[in-house]
Protein backbone atom coordinates (compact mmCIF):
# COMPACT_ATOMS: atom_id res chain seq x y z
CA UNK A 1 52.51 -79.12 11.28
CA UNK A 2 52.69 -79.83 7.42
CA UNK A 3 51.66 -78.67 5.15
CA UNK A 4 50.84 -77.19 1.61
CA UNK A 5 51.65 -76.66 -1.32
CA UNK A 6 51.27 -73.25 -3.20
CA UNK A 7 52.90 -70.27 -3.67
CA UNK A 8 54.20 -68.29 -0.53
CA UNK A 9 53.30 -64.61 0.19
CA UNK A 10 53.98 -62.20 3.10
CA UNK A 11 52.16 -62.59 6.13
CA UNK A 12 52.33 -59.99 9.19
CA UNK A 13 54.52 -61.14 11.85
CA UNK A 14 52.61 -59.18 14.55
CA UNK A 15 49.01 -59.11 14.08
CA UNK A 16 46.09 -56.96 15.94
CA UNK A 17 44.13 -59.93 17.12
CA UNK A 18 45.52 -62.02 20.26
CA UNK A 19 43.74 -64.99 19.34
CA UNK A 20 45.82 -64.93 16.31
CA UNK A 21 49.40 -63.49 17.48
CA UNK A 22 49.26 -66.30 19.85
CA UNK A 23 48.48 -69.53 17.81
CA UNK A 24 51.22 -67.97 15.34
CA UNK A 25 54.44 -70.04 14.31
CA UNK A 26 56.76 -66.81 14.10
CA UNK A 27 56.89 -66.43 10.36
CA UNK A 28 58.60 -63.64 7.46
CA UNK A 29 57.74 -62.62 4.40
CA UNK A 30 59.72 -64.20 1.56
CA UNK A 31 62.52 -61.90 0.49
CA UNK A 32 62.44 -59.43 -2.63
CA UNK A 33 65.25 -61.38 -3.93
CA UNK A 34 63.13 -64.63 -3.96
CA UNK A 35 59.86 -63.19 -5.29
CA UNK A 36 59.37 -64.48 -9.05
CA UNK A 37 62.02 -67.61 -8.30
CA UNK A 38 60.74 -70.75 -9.66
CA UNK A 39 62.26 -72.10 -5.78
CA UNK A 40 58.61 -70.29 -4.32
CA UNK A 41 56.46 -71.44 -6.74
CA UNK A 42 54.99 -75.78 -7.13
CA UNK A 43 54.06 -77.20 -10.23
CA UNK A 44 50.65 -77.20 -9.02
CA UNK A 45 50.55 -73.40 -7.62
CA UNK A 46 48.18 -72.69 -5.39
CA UNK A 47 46.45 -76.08 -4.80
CA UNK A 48 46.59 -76.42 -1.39
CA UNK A 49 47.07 -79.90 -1.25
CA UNK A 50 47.87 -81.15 2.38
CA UNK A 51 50.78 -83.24 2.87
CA UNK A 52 53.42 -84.05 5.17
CA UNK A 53 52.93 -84.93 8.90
CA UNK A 54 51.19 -87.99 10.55
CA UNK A 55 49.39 -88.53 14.06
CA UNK A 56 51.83 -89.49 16.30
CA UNK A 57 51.59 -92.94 18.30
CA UNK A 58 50.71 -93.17 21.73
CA UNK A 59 53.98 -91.80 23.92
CA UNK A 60 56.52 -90.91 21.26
CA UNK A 61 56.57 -88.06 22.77
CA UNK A 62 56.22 -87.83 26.47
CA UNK A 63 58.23 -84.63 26.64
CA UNK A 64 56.02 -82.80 24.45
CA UNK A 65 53.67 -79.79 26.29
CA UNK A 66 50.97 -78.21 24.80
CA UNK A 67 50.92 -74.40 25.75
CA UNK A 68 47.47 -73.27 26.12
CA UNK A 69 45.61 -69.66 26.49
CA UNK A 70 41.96 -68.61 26.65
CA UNK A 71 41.72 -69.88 22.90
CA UNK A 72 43.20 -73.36 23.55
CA UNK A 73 46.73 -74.43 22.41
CA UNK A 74 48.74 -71.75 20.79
CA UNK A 75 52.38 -73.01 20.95
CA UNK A 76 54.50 -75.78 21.84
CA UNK A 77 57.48 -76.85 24.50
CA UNK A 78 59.79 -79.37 25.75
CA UNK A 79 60.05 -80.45 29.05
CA UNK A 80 63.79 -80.88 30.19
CA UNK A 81 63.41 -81.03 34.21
CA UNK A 82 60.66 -81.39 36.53
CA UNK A 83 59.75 -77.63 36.98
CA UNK A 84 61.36 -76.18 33.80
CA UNK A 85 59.62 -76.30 29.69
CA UNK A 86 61.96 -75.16 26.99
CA UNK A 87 60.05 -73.00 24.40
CA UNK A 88 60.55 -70.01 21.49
CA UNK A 89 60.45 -66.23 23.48
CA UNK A 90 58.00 -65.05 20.70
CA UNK A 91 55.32 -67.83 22.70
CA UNK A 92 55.41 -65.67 26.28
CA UNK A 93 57.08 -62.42 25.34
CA UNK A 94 54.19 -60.01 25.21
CA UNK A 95 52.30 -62.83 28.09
CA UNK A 96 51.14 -62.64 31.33
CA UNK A 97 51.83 -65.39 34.08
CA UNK A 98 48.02 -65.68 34.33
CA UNK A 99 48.01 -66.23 30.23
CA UNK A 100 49.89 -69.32 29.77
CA UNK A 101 49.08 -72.66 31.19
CA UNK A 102 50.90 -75.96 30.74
CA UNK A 103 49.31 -79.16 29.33
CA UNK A 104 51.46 -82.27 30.34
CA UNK A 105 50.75 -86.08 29.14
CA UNK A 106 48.25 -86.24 26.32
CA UNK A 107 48.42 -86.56 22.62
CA UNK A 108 44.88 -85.74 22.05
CA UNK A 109 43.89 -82.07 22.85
CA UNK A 110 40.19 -82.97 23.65
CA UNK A 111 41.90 -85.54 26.33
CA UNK A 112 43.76 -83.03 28.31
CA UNK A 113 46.28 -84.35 30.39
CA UNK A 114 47.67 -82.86 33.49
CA UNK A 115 47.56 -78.70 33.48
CA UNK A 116 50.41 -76.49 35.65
CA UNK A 117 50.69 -73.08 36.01
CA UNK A 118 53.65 -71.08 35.32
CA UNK A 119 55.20 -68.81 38.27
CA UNK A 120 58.00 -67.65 36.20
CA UNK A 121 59.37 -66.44 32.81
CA UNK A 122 62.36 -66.56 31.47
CA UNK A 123 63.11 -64.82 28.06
CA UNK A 124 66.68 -64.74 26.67
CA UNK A 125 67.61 -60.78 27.32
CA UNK A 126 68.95 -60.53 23.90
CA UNK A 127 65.37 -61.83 22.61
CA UNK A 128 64.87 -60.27 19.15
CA UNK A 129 68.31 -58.21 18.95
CA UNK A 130 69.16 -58.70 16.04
CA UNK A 131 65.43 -59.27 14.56
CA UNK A 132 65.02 -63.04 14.84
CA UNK A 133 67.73 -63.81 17.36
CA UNK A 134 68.12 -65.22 20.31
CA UNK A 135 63.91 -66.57 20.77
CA UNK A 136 64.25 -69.08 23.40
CA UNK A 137 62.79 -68.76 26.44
CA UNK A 138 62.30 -70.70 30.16
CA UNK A 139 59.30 -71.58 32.11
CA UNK A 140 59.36 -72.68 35.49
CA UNK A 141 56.00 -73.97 36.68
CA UNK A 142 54.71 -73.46 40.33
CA UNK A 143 54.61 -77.13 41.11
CA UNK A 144 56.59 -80.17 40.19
CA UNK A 145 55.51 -82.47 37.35
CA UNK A 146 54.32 -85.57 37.47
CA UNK A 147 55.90 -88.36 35.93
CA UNK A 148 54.83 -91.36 34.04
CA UNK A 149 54.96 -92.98 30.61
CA UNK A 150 53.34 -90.20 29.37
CA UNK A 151 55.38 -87.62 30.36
CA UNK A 152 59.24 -87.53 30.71
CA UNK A 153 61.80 -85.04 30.56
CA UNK A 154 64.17 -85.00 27.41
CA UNK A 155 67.98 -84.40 27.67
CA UNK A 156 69.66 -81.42 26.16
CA UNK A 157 72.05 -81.76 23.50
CA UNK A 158 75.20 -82.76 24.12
CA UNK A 159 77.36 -82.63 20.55
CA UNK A 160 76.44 -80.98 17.15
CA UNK A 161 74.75 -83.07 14.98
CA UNK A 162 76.27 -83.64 11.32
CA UNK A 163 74.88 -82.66 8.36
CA UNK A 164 71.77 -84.70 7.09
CA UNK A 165 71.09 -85.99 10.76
CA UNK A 166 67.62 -87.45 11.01
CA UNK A 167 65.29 -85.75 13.30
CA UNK A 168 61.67 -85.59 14.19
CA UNK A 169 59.56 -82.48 14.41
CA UNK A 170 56.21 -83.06 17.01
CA UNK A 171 53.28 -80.75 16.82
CA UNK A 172 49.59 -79.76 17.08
CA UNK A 173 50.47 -76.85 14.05
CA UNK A 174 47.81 -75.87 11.39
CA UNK A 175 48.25 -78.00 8.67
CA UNK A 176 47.70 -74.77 5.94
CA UNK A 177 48.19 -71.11 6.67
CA UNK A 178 45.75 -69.68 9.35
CA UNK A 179 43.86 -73.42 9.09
CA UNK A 180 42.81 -74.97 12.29
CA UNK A 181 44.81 -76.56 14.81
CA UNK A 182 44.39 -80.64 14.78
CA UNK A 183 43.37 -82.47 18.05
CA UNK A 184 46.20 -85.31 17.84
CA UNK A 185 49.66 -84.29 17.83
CA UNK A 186 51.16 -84.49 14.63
CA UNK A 187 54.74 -86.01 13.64
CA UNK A 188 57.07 -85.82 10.83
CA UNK A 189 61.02 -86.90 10.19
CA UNK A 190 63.26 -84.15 8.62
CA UNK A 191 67.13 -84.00 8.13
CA UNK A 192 68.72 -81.63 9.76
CA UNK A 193 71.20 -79.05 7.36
CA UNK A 194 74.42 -77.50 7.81
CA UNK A 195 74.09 -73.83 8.84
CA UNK A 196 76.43 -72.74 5.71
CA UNK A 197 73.92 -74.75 3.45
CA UNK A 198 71.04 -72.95 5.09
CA UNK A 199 72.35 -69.78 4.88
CA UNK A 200 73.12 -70.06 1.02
CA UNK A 201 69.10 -71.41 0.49
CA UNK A 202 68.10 -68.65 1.74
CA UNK A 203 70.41 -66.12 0.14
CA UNK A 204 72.43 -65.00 3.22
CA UNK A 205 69.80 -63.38 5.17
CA UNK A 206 71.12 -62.08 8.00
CA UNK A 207 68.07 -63.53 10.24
CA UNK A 208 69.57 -67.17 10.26
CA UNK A 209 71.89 -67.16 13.05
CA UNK A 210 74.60 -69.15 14.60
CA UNK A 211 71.88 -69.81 17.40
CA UNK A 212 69.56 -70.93 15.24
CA UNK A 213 69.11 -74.90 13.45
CA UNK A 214 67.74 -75.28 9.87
CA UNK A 215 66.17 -78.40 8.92
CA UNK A 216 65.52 -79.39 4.80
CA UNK A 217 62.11 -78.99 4.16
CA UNK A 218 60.60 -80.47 0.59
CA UNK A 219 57.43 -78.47 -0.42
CA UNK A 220 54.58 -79.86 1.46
CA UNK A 221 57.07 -81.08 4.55
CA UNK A 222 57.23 -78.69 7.70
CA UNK A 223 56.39 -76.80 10.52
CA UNK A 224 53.48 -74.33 10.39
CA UNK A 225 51.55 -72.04 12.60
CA UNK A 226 51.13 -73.23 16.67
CA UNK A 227 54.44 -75.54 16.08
CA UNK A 228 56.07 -72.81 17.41
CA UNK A 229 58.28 -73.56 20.61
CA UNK A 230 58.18 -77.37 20.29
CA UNK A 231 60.56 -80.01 20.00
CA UNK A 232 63.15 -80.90 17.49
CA UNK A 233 64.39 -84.53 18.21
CA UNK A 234 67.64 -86.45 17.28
CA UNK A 235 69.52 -89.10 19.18
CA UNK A 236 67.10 -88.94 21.95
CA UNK A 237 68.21 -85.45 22.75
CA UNK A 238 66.59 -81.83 22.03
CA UNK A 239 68.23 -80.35 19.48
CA UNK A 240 65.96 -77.44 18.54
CA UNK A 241 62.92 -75.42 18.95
CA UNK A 242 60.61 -74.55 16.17
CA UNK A 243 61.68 -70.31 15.49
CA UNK A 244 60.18 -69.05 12.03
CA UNK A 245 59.84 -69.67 8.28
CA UNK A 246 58.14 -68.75 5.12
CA UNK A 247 54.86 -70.19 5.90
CA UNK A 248 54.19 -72.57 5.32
CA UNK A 249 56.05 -75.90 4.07
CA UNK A 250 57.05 -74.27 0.51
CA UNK A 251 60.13 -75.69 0.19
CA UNK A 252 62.51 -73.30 2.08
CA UNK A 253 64.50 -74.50 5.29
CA UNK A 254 63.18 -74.05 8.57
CA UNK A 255 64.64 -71.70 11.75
CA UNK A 256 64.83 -73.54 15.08
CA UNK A 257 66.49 -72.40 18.38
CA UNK A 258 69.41 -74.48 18.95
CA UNK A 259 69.75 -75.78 22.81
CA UNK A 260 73.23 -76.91 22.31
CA UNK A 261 74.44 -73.10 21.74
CA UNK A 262 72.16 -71.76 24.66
CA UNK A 263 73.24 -74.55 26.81
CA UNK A 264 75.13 -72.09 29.15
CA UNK A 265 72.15 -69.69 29.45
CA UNK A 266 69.89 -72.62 30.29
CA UNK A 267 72.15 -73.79 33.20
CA UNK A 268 72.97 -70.08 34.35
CA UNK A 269 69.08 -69.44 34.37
CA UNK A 270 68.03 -72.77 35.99
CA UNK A 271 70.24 -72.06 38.84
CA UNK A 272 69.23 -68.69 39.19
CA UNK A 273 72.72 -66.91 38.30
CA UNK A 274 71.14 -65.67 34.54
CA UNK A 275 73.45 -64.27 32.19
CA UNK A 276 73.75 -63.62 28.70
């Protein structure tokens, strides 16, 4: 998660290598209209400075889930029942069953905690139409989890939030663009902001939508690369799921899947009667 300062440039949003398309936080170039804008730019461009995020204590997150590939962890989740993780459809889209594993209970990445396997996925069938829409997706694992005070389910949202809300962002994401991953899951507060807000700070662009969250990010405070699919906190409830941004932490709001408007499609596809 976190965090850098420096100025932003376009990055590929589907690259050639899977080691790389998988630890990806989906990202976007920044728009031509924002090019040259002293809003991409620090007073200390390029620097690279590191700020932001902070290791998590021990359980703070017990509904946290580390997914994890040949390469190690690659994306995040939430776990909301005792067979089902909540994550971004970019994270299992293009995957095989055999690809993704589940890493339950642990904090520390070289400490792994308890691993399931995944017998079923779920992406939303409107995933990516329009471009950025609708990335959520299920996974239903082929045993039940075990519980303990490391690992608990979180409850889905059950109200908007208002505008300025606190809420907490969980991650093992690089802390610069294409850095490496940190071992100890990373945590930082943001405050959640209004979707008309949003949508002006980033000049309209179509690719915020009604399902999505933005939080405020400062430059140097955000999600980056492998944050992607994890858990956005308020109120003890989930209220998003990291999506995309202009990588990374440059001072532009954050994209995150927003439970509370997919609620129906998450009951409908838990109980096996999917619809969009």
């Amino acid at each position: 998660m976190v965090i850098v300062e420096g100025i932003a440039f376009a990055v590929l949003l589907i690259l050639a290598q899977e080691s790389l398309v998988t630890r990806a936080k989906r990202i976007k170039s920044i728009p031509d209209y924002l090019q040259g804008k002293d809003g991409g730019k620090t007073t200390e461009e390029g620097s690279g400075r590191v700020v932001g995020g902070i290791t998590a204590e021990e359980g703070l997150a017990p509904y946290q889930v580390s997914l994890q590939n040949f390469w190690g962890h690659y994306c995040g989740g939430a776990i909301i029942a005792e067979q089902w993780i909540l994550t971004a459809g970019h994270c299992v889209v293009t995957k095989d069953l055999e690809d993704i594993l589940v890493m339950t209970g642990t904090q520390n990445l070289e400490v792994p905690g308890i691993t399931y396997h995944v017998d079923r996925v779920h992406v939303h069938c409107n995933y990516n139409k329009p471009d950025m829409h609708n990335d959520i997706a299920l996974l239903h694992l082929n045993e039940s989890i075990v519980w303990n005070e490391r690992t608990q389910p979180i409850s889905l949202p059950t109200r908007p939030m208002e505008d300025g809300a606190d809420v907490l962002l969980t991650g093992w994401g690089r802390e610069e663009v294409w850095g490496e991953p940190p071992d100890l899951l990373k945590k930082i507060n943001l405050k959640y902001m209004e979707h008309g807000r949003c949508k002006a700070a980033l000049n309209n662009d179509p690719d915020v939508d009604v399902g999505h969250i933005c939080t405020y990010t400062k430059v140097g405070e955000g999600s980056c690369h492998g944050d992607s699919g994890g858990p956005l906190v308020s109120g003890g409830q989930l209220v998003g799921l990291v999506n995309w941004g202009i990588p990374c932490a440059v001072g532009y709001p954050d994209m995150h899947a927003s439970p509370l408007y997919y609620k129906n499609w998450i009951r409908s596809t838990m109980s096996g009667n999917r619809q969009c």
